[in-house]
N, C-alpha and C. Protein backbone atom coordinates (compact mmCIF):
# COMPACT_ATOMS: atom_id res chain seq x y z
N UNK A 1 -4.55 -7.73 25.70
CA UNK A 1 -4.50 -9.07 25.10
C UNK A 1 -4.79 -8.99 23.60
N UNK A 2 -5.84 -8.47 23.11
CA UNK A 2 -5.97 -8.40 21.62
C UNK A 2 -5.43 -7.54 20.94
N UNK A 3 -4.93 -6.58 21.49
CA UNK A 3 -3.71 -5.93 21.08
C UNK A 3 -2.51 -6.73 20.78
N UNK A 4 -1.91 -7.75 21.30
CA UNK A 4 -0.82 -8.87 21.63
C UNK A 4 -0.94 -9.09 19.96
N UNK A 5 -2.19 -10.03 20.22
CA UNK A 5 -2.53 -10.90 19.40
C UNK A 5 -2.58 -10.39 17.90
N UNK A 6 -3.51 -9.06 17.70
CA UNK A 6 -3.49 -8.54 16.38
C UNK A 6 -2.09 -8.25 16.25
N UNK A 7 -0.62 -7.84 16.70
CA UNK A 7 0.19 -7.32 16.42
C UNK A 7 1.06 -8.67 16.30
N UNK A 8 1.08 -10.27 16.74
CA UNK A 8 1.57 -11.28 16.34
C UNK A 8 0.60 -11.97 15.27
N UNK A 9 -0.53 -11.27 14.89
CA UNK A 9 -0.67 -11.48 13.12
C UNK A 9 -0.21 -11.18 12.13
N UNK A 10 -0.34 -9.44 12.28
CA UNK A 10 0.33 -8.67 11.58
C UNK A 10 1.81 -9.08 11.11
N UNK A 11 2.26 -9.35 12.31
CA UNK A 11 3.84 -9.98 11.98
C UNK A 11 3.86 -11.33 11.42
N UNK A 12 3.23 -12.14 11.62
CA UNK A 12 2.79 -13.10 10.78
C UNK A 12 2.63 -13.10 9.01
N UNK A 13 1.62 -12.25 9.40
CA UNK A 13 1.04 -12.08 7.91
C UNK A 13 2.52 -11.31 6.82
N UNK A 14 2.81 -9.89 7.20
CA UNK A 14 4.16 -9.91 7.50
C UNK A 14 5.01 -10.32 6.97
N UNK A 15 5.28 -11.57 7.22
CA UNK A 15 7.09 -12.27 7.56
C UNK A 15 6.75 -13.25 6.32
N UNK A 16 4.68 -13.76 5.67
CA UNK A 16 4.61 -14.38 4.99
C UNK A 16 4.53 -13.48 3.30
N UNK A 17 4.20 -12.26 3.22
CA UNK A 17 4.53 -12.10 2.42
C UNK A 17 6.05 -11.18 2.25
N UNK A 18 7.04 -10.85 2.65
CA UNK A 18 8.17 -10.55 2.54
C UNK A 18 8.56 -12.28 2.22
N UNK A 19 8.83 -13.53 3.03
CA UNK A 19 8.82 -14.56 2.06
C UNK A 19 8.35 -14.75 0.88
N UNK A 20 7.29 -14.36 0.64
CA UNK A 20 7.03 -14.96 -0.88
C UNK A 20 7.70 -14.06 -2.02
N UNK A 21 7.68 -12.73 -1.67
CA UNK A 21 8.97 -12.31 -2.42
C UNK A 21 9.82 -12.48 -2.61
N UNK A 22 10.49 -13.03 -1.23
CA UNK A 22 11.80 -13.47 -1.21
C UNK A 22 11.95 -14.99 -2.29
N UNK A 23 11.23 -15.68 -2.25
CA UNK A 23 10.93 -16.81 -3.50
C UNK A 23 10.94 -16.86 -4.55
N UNK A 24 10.22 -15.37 -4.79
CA UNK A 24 10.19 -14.70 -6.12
C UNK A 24 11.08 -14.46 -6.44
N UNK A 25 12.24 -13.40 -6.27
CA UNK A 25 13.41 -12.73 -6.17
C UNK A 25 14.28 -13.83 -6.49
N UNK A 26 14.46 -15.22 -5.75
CA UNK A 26 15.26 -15.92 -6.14
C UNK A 26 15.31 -16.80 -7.51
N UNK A 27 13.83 -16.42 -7.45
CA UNK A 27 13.44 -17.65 -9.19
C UNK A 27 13.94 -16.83 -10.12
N UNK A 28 13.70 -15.43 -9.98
CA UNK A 28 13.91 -14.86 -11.04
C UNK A 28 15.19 -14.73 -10.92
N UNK A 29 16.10 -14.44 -10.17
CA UNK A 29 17.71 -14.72 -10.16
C UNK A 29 18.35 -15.33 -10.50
N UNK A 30 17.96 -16.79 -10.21
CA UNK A 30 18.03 -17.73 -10.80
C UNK A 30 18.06 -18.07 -12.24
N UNK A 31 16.63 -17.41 -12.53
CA UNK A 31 16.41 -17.74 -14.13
C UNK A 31 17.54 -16.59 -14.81
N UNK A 32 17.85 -14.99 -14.22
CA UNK A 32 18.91 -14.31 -14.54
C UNK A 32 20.44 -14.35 -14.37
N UNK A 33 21.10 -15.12 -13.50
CA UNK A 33 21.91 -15.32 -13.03
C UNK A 33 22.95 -15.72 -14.18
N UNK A 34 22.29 -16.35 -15.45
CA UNK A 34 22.98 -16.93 -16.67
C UNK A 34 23.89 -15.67 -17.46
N UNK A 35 22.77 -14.62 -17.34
CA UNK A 35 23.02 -13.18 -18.09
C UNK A 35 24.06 -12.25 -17.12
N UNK A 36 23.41 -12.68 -15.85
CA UNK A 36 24.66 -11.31 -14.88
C UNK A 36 25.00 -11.95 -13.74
N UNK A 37 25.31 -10.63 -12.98
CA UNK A 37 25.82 -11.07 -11.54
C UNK A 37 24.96 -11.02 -10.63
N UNK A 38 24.58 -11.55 -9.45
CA UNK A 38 23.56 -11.38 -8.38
C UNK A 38 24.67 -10.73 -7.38
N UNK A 39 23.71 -9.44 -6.96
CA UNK A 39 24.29 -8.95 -5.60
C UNK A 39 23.28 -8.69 -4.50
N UNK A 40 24.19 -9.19 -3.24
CA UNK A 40 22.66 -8.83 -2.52
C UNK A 40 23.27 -7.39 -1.40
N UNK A 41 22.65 -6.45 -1.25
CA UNK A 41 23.02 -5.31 -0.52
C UNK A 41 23.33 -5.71 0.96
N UNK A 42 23.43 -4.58 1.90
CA UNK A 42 23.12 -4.67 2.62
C UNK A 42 22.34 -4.47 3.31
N UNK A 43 21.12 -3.91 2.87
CA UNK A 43 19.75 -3.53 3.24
C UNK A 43 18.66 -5.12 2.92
N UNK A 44 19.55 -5.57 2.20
CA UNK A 44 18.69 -7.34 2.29
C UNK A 44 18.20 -6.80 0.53
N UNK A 45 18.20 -6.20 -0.34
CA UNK A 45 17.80 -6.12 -1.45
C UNK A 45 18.85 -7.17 -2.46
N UNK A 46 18.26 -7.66 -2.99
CA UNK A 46 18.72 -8.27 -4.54
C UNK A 46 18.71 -7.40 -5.96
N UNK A 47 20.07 -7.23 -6.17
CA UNK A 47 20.53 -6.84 -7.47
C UNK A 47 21.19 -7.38 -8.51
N UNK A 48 20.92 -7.15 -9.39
CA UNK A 48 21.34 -8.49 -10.65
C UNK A 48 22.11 -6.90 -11.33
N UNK A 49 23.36 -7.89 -11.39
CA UNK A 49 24.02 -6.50 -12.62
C UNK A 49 24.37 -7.75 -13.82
N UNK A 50 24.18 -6.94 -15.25
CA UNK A 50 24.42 -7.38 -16.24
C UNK A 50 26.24 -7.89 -16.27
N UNK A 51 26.41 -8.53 -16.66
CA UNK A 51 27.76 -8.56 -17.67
C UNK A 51 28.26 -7.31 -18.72
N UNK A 52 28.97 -6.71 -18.49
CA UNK A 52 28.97 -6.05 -20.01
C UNK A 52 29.96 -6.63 -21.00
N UNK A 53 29.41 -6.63 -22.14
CA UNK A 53 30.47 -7.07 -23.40
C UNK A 53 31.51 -6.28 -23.23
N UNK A 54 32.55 -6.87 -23.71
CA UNK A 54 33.73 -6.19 -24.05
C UNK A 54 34.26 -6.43 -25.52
């Protein structure tokens, strides 16, 4: 039983900070998005590629 329980915290705790990154990641995308391109992988990562001048 407390085995259960510590391991549906953990995932809890968890799932709340991978969200708050995920929040993060978007503000700042957001605030970059003016300058480049947003890509998101397929591993779930966010990548911002620049524009390049031409």
């Amino acid at each position: 039983m407390d085995y259960y329980f510590y391991t549906t915290l953990a995932l809890a705790v968890a799932i709340l900070k991978i969200f708050k990154i995920h929040i993060l990641v978007i503000v700042v995308a957001l605030c970059k998005s003016i300058n480049g391109v947003i890509i998101k992988t397929k591993k779930g990562e966010t990548r911002i590629l620049k524009k390049k001048d031409k």
